[in-house]
N, C-alpha and C. Protein backbone atom coordinates (compact mmCIF):
# COMPACT_ATOMS: atom_id res chain seq x y z
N UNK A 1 104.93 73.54 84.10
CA UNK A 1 105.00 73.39 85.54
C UNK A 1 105.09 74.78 86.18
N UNK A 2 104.42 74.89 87.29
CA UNK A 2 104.39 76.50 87.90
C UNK A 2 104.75 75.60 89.58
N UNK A 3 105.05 77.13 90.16
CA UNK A 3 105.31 76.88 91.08
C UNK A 3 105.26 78.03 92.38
N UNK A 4 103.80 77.80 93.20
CA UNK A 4 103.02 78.43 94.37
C UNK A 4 104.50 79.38 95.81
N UNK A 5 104.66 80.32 96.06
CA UNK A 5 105.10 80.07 97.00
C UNK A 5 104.37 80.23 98.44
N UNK A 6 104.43 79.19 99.09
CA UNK A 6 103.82 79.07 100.23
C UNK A 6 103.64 79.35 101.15
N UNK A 7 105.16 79.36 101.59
CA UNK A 7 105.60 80.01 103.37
C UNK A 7 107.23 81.16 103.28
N UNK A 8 106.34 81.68 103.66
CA UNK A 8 107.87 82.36 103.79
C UNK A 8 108.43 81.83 105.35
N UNK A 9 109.51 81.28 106.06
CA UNK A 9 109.98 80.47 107.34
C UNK A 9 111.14 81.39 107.97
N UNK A 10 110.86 81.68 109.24
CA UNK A 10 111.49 82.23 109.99
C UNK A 10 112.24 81.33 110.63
N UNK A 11 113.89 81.05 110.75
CA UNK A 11 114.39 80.73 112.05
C UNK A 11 114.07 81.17 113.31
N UNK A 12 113.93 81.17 114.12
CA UNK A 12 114.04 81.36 115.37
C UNK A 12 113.73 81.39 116.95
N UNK A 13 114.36 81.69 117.67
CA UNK A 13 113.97 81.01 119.21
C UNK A 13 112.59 81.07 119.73
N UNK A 14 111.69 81.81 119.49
CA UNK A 14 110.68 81.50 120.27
C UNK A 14 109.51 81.59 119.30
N UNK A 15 109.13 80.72 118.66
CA UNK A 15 108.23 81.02 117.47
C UNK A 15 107.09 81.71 117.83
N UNK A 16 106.30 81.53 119.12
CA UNK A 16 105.06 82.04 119.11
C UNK A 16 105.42 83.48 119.68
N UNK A 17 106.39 84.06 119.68
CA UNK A 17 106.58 85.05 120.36
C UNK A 17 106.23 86.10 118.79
N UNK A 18 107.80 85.52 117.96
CA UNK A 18 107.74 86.37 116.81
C UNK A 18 106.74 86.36 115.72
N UNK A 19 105.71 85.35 115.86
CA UNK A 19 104.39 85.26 115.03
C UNK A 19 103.25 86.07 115.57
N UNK A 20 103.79 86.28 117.24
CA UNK A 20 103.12 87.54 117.52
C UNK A 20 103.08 88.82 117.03
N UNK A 21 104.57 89.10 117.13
CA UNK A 21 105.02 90.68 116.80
C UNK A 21 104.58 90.59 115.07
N UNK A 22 104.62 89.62 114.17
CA UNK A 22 104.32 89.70 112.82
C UNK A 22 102.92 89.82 112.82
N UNK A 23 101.99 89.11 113.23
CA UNK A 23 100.99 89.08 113.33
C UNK A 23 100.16 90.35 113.48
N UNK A 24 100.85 91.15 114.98
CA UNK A 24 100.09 92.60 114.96
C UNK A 24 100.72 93.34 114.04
N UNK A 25 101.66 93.10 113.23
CA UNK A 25 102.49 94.13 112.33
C UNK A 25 101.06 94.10 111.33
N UNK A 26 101.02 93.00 110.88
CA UNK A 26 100.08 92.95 109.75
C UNK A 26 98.63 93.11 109.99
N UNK A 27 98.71 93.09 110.98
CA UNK A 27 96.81 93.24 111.49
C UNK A 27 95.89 91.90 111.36
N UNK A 28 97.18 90.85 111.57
CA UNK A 28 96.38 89.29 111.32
C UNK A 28 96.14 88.48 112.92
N UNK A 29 95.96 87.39 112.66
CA UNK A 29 95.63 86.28 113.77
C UNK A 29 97.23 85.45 113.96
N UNK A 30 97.48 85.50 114.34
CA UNK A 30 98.50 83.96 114.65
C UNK A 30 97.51 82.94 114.70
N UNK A 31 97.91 81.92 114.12
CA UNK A 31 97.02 80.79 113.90
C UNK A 31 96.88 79.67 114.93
N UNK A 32 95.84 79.13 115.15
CA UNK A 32 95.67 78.39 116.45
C UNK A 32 96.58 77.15 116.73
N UNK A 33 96.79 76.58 117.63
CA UNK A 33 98.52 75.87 118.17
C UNK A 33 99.20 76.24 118.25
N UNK A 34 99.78 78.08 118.06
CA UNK A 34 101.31 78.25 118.25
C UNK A 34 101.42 77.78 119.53
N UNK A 35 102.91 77.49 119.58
CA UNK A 35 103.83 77.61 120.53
C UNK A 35 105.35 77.72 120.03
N UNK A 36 105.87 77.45 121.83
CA UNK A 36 106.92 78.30 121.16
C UNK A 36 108.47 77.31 119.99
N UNK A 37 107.95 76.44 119.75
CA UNK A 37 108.45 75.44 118.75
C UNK A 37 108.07 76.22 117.38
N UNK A 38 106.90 76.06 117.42
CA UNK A 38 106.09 76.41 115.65
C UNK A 38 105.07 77.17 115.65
N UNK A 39 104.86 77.91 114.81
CA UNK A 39 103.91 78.76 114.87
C UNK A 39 103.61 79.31 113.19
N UNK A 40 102.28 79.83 113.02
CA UNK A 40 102.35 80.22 111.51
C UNK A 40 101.01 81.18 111.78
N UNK A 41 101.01 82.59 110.59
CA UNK A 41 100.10 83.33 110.66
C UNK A 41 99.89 83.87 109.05
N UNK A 42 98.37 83.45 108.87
CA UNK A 42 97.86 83.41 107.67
C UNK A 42 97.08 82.35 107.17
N UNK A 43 97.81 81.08 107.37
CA UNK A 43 96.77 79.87 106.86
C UNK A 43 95.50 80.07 107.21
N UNK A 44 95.28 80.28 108.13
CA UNK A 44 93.54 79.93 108.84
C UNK A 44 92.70 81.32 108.09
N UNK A 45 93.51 81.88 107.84
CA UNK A 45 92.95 83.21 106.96
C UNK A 45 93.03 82.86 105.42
N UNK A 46 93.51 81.98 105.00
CA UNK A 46 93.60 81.80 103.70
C UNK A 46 94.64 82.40 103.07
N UNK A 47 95.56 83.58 103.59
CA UNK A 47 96.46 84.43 103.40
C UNK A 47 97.55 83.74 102.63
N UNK A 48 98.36 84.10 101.30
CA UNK A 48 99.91 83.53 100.94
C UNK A 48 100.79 84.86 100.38
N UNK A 49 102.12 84.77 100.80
CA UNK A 49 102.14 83.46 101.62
C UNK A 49 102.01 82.99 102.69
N UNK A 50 101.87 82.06 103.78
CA UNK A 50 102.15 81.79 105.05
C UNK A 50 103.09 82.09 105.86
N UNK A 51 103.15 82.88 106.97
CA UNK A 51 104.72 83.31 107.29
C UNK A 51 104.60 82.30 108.29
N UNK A 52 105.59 81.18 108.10
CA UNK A 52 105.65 80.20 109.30
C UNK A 52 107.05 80.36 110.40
N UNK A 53 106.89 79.92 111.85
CA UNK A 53 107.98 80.25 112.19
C UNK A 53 108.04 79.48 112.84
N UNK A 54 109.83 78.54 113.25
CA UNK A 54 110.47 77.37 113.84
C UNK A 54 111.25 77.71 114.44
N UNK A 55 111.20 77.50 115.50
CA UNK A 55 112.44 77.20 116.52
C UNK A 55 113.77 76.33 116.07
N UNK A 56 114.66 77.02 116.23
CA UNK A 56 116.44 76.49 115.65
C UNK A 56 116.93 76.58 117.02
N UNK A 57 117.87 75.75 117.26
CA UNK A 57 119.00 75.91 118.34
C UNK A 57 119.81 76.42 118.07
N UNK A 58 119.98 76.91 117.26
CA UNK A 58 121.35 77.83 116.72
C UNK A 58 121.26 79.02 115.37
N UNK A 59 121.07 80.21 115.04
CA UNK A 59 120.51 80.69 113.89
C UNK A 59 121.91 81.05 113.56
N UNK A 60 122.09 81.47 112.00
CA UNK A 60 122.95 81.74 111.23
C UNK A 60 123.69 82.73 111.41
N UNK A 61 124.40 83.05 111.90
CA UNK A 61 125.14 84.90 112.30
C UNK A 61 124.89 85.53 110.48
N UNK A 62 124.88 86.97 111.08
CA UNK A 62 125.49 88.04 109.98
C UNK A 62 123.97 88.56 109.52
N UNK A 63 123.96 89.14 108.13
CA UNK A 63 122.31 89.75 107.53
C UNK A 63 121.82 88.52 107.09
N UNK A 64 120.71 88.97 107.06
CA UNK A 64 119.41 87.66 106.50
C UNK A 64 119.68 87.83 104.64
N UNK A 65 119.96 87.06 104.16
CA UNK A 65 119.91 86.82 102.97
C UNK A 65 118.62 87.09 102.18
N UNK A 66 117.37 86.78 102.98
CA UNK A 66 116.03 87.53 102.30
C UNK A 66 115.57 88.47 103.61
N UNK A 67 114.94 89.03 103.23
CA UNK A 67 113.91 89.95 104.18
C UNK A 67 112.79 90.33 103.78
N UNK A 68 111.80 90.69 104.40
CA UNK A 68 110.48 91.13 103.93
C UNK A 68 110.46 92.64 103.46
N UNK A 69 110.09 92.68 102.49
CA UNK A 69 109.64 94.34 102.56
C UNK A 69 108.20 94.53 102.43
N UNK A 70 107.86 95.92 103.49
CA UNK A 70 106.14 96.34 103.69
C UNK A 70 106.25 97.46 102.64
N UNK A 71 104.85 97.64 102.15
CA UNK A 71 105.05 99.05 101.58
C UNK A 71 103.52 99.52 102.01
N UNK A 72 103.63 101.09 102.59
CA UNK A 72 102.21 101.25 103.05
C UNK A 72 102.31 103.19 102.51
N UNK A 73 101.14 103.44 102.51
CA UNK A 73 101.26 104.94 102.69
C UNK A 73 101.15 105.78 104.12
N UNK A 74 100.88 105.19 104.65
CA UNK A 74 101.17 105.54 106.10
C UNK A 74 102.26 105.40 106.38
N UNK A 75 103.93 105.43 106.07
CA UNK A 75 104.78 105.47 106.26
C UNK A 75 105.48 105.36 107.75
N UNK A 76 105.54 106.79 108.13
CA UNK A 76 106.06 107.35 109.85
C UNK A 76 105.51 106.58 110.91
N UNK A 77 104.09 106.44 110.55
CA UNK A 77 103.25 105.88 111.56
C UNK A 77 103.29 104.24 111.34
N UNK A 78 103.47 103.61 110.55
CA UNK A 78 103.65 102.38 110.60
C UNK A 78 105.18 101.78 110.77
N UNK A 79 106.27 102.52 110.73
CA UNK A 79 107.37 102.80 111.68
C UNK A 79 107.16 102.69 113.18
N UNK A 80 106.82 104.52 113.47
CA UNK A 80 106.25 103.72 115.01
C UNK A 80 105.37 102.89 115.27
N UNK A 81 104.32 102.14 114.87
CA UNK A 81 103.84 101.46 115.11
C UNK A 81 104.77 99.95 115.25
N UNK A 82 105.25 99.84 114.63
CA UNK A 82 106.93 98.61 115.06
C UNK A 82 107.27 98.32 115.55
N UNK A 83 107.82 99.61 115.84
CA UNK A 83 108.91 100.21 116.77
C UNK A 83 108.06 99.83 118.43
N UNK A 84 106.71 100.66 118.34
CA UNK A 84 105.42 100.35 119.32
C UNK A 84 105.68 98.51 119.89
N UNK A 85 105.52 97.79 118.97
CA UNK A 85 105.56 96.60 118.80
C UNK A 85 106.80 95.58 119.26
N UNK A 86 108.26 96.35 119.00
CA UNK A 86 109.26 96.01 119.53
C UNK A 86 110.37 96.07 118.49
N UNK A 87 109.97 96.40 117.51
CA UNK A 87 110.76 96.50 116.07
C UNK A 87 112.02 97.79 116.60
N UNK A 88 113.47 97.28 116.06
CA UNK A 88 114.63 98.31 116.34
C UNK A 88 114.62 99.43 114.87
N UNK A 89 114.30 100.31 114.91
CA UNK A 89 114.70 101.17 113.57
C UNK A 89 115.81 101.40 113.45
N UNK A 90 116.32 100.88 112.06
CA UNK A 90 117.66 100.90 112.14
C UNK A 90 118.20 102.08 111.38
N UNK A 91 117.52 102.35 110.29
CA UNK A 91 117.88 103.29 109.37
C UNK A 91 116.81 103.40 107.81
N UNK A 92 117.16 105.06 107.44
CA UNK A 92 116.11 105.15 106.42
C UNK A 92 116.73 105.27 105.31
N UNK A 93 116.20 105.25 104.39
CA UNK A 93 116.85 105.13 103.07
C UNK A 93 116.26 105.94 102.00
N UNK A 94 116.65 106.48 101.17
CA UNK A 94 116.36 107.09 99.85
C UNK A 94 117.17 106.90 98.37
N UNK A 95 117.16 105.97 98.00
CA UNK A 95 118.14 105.12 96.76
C UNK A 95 116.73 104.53 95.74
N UNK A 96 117.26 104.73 94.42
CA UNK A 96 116.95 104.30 93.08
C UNK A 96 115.58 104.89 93.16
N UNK A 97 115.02 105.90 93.44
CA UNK A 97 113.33 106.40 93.36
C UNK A 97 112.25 105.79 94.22
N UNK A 98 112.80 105.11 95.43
CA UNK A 98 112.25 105.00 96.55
C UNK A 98 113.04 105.14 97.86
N UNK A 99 111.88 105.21 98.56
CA UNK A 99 112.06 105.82 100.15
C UNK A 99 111.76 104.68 100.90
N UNK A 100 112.46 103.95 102.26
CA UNK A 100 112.22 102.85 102.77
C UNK A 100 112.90 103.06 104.00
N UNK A 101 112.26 101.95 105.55
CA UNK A 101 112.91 102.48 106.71
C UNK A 101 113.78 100.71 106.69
N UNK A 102 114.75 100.70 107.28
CA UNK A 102 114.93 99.05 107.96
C UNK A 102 115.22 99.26 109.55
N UNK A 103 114.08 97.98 109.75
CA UNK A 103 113.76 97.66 111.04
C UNK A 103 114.59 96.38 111.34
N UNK A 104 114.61 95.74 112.19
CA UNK A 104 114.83 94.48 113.16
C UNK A 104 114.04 94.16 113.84
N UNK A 105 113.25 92.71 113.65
CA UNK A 105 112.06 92.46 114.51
C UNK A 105 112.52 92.23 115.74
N UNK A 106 111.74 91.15 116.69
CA UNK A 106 112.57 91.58 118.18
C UNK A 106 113.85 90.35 118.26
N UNK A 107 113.98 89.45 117.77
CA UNK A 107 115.06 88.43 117.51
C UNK A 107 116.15 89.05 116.81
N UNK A 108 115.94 90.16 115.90
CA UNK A 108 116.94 90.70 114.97
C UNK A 108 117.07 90.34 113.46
N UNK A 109 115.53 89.92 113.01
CA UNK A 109 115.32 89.49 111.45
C UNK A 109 115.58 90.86 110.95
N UNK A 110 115.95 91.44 110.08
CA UNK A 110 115.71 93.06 109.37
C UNK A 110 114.35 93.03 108.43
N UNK A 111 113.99 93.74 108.28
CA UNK A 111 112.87 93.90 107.15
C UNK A 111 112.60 95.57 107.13
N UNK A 112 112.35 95.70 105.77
CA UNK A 112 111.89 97.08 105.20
C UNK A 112 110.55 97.41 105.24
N UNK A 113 110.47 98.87 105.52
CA UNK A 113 108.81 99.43 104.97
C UNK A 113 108.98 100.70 104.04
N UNK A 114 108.50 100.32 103.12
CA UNK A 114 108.90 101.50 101.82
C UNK A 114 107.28 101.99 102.10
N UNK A 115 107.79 103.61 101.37
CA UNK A 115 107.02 104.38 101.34
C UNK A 115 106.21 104.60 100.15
N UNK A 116 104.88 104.61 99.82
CA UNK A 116 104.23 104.34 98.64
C UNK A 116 103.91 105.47 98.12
């Protein structure tokens, strides 16, 4: 038995907002029907996994237990480009033989972009 993973699922308040800001992060489409309930970007591209995102009435306080990490060689510039986007830079890092920034999307998910 194997097992695909599919979606990676965002909590949060305004789904078509933050499938936006993911969407231009990655240079994809948000997929047709968002709103601001549900939203997902990748399926219609064939892309996995799917980053899908739902509206919660209430999200979990404290750090996200998973987060995404990017890794690009364009480093600085795909920082500001984020940041451009609405991403908070929070801090950079240099631990175990890599280099990585953490951001906060505009809801306050964290996610990394390591340097390749």
């Amino acid at each position: 038995m194997t097992l695909d993973l599919g979606n990676v699922t965002f909590d949060c308040h305004n789904a078509a907002a933050l499938a936006e800001f993911y969407a231009q992060l990655l240079g994809r489409a948000v997929d047709p029907n968002a709103n601001e309930f549900f939203a997902t970007v990748g399926s219609t591209a064939g892309a996995s996994p799917v980053l899908m995102f739902i509206q919660v009435p209430d999200r979990t306080p404290g750090k996200n237990a998973i987060h995404l990490d990017f890794n690009t060689d364009e480093w600085l510039e795909s920082i500001e480009r984020a940041v451009g986007l609405g991403a908070k830079h929070i801090a950079d890092f240099d631990e175990y033989g890599k280099v990585w920034a953490t951001l906060a999307d505009p809801e306050g998910n964290l996610f990394d972009i390591g340097k390749d």
